[in-house]
Protein backbone atom coordinates (compact mmCIF):
# COMPACT_ATOMS: atom_id res chain seq x y z
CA UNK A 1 0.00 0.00 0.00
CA UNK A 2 1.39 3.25 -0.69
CA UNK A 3 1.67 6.44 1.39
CA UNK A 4 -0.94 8.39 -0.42
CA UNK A 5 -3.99 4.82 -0.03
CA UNK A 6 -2.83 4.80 3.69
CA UNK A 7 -3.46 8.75 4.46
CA UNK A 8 -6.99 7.88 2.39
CA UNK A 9 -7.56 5.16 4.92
CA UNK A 10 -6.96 7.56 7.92
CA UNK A 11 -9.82 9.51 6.64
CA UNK A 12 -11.96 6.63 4.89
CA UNK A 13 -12.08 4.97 8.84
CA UNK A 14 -13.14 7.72 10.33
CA UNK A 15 -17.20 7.68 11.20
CA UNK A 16 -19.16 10.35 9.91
CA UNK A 17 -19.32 13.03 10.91
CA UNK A 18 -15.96 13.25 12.02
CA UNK A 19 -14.82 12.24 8.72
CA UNK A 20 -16.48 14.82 6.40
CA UNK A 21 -15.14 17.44 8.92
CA UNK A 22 -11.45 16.10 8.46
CA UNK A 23 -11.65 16.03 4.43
CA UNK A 24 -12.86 19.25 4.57
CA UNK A 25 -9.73 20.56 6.97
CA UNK A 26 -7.76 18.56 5.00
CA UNK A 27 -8.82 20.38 1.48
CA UNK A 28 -8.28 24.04 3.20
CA UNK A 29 -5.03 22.76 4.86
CA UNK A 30 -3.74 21.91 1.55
CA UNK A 31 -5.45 25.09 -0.48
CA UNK A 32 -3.29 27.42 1.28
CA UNK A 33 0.22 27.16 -0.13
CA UNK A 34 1.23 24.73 -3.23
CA UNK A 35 4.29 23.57 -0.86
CA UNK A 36 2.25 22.28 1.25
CA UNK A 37 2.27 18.23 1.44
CA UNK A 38 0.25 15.30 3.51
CA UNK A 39 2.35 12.96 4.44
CA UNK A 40 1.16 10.46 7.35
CA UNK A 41 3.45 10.36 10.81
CA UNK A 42 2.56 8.69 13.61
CA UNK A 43 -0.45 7.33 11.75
CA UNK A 44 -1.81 10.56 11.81
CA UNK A 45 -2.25 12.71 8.41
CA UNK A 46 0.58 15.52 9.07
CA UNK A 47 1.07 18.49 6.92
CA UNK A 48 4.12 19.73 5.90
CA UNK A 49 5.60 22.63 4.17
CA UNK A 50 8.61 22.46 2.53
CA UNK A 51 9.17 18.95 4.34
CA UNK A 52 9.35 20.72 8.02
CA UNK A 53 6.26 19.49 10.14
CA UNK A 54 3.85 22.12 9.65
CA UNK A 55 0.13 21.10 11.12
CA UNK A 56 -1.84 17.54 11.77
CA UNK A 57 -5.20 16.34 11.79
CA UNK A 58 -6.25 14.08 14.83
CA UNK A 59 -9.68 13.41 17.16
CA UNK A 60 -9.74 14.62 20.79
CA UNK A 61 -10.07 11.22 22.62
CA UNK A 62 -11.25 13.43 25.62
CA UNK A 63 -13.73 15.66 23.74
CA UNK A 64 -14.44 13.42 20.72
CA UNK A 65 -13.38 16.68 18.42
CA UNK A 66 -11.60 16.70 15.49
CA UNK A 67 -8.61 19.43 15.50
CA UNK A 68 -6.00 20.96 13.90
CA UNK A 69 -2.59 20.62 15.35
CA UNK A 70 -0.56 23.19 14.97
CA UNK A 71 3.15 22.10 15.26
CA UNK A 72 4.41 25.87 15.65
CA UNK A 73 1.74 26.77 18.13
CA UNK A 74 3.39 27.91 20.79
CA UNK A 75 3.82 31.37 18.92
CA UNK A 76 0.28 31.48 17.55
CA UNK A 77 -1.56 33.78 19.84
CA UNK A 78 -5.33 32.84 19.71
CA UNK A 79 -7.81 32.74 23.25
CA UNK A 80 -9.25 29.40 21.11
CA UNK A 81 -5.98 27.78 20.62
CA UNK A 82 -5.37 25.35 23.12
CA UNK A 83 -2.12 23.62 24.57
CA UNK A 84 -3.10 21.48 27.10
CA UNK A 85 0.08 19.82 28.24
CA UNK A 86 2.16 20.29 25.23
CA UNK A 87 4.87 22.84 25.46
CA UNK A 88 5.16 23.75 21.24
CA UNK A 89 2.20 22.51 19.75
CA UNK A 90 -1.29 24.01 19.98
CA UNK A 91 -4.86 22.34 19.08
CA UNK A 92 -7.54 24.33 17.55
CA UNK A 93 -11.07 22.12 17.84
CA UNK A 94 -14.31 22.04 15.86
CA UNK A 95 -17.60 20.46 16.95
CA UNK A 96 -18.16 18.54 13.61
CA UNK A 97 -21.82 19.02 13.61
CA UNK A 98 -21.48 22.71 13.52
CA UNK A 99 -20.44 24.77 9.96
CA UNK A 100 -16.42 25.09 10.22
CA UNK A 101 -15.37 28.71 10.62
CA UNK A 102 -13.36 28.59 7.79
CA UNK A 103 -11.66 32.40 7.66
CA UNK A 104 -11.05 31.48 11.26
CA UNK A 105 -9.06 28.80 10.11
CA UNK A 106 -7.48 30.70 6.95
CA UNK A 107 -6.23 33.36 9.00
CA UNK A 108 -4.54 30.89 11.77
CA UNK A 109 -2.89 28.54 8.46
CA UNK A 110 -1.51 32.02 7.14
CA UNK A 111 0.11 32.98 10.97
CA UNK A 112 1.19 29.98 11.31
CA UNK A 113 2.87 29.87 7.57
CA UNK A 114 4.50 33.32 8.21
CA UNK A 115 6.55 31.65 10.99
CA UNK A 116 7.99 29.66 8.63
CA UNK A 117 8.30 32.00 5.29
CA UNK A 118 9.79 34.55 7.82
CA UNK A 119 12.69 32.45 8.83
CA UNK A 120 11.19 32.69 12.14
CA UNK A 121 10.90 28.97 12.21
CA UNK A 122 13.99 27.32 9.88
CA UNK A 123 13.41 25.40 7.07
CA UNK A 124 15.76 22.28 6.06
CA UNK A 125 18.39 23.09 3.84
């Protein structure tokens, strides 16, 4: 099976609605920047840009949620952002029955871009 059927599967398991709500992430994820790659680590679909770990998909076993990850998160500064016990990385989470607030989400993906097109956050060589 190759990398690209096994992300598919990540998202083809998922029940609905959880699974609708990930595609869709997944589509304006990926709609944001044309270096922008899904790759699957940790058997979770992670977004990359420029091949530095950029943003994941995953369900909040706690809250039954679906959220973005954001790896960088730490310097994204957002009252709905939340870290929980993780140091760098920051969850954003949607109730999947509920319209996604997409320019929400736009506006976060371009922050959290910056940090990385600035140099703020160094790309591989």
């Amino acid at each position: 099976m190759d990398i690209v059927q096994e992300i598919d599967n990540f998202y083809l398991k998922q029940p609905e609605p959880y699974q609708s709500c990930l595609l869709a992430l997944k589509d304006i994820i990926l709609s944001q920047d044309t270096e922008i790659t899904n790759v699957l680590k940790y058997g979770m679909p992670m977004f990359c840009y420029k091949q530095k770990m950029f943003c994941y998909l995953w369900v909040h076993k706690k809250y039954k949620q679906p959220y973005i990850g954001f790896v960088e998160g730490k310097h994204l500064d957002d009252p709905e952002l939340l870290a929980e016990k993780r140091s760098r990385m920051k969850i954003l989470l949607f109730d999947p029955n509920q319209d996604l607030p997409i320019e929400k989400i736009e506006n976060l993906l371009k922050e959290a871009l910056e940090l990385y097109k600035s140099g703020k956050i160094a790309l591989k060589k």
